[in-house]
Protein backbone atom coordinates (compact mmCIF):
# COMPACT_ATOMS: atom_id res chain seq x y z
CA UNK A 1 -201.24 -64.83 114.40
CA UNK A 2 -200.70 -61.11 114.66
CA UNK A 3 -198.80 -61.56 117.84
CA UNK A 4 -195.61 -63.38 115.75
CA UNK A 5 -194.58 -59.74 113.61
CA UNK A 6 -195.26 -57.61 116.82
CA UNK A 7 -192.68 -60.31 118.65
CA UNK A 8 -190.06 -60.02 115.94
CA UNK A 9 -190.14 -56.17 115.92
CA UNK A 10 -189.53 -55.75 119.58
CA UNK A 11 -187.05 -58.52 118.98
CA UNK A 12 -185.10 -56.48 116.42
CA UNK A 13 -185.51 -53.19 117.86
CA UNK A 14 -184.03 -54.39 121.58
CA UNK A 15 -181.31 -56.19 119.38
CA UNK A 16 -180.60 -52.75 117.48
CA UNK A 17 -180.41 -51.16 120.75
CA UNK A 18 -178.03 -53.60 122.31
CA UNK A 19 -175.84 -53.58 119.24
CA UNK A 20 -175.81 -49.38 119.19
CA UNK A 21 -175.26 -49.01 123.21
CA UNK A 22 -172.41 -52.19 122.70
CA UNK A 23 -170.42 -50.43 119.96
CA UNK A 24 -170.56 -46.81 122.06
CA UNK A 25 -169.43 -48.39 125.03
CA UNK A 26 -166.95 -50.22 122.90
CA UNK A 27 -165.59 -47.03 121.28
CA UNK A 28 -165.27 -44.86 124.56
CA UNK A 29 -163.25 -47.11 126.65
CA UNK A 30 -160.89 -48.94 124.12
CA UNK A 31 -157.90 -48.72 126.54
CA UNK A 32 -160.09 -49.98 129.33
CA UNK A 33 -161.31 -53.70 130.98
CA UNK A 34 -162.95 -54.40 134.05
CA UNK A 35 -160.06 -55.07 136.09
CA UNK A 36 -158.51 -51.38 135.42
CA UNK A 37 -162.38 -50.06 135.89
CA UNK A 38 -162.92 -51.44 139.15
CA UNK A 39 -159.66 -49.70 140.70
CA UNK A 40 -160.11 -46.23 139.68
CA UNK A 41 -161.60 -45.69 143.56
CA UNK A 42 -158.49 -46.32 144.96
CA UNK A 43 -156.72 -43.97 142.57
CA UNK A 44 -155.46 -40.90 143.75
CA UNK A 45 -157.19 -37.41 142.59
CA UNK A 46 -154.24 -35.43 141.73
CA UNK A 47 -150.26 -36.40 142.22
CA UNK A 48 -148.56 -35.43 145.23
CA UNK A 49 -145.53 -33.36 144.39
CA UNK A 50 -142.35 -34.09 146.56
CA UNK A 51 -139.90 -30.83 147.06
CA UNK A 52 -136.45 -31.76 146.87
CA UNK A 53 -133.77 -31.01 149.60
CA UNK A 54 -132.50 -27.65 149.77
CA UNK A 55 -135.37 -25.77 147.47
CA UNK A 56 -136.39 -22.62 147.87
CA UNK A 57 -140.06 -24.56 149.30
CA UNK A 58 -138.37 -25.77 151.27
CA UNK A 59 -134.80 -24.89 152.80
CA UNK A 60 -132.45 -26.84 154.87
CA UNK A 61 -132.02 -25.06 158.53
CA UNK A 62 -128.04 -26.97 158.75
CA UNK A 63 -127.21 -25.23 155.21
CA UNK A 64 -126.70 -21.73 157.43
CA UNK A 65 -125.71 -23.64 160.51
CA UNK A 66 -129.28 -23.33 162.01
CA UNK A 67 -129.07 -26.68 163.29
CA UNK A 68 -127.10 -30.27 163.03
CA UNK A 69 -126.45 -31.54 159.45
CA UNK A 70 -129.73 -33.35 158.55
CA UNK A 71 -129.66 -37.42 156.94
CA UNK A 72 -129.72 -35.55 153.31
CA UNK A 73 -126.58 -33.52 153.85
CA UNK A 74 -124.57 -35.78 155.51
CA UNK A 75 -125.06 -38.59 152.40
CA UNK A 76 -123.81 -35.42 150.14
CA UNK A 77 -120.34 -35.41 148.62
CA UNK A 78 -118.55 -32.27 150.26
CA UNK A 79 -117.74 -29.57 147.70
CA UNK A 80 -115.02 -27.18 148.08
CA UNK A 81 -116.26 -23.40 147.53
């Protein structure tokens, strides 16, 4: 009959350890679910930045006549200087 408390104690001590590991995991991803968790390979790393027409990373050649007006100049209101 000593096997029954030895049984029980294991029992309660794999139960405590569920219940501990359940409530961290819990806590650390509260904005999370499986769905979301199983996509973050196919996120990207870092966000691609886009320059924008015209910037100094990247200037238009048909500003200074370098060549034809490009799609993004032509779709641009003319202003009078």
């Amino acid at each position: 009959m000593s096997v029954i408390p030895i049984t029980v104690f294991f029992s309660l001590g794999l139960v405590f350890i569920f219940v501990a590991l359940f409530w961290r995991e819990h806590r650390r991803h509260r904005f999370a679910s499986a769905e979301r968790d199983s996509l973050l390979p196919l996120a990207e790393e870092s966000p691609r930045t886009v320059a924008a027409h015209g910037s100094a990373a990247d200037p238009c050649g048909c500003e200074h006549g370098a060549h034809p007006p490009c799609a993004g100049c032509r779709s641009r209101p003319e202003t009078a200087a």
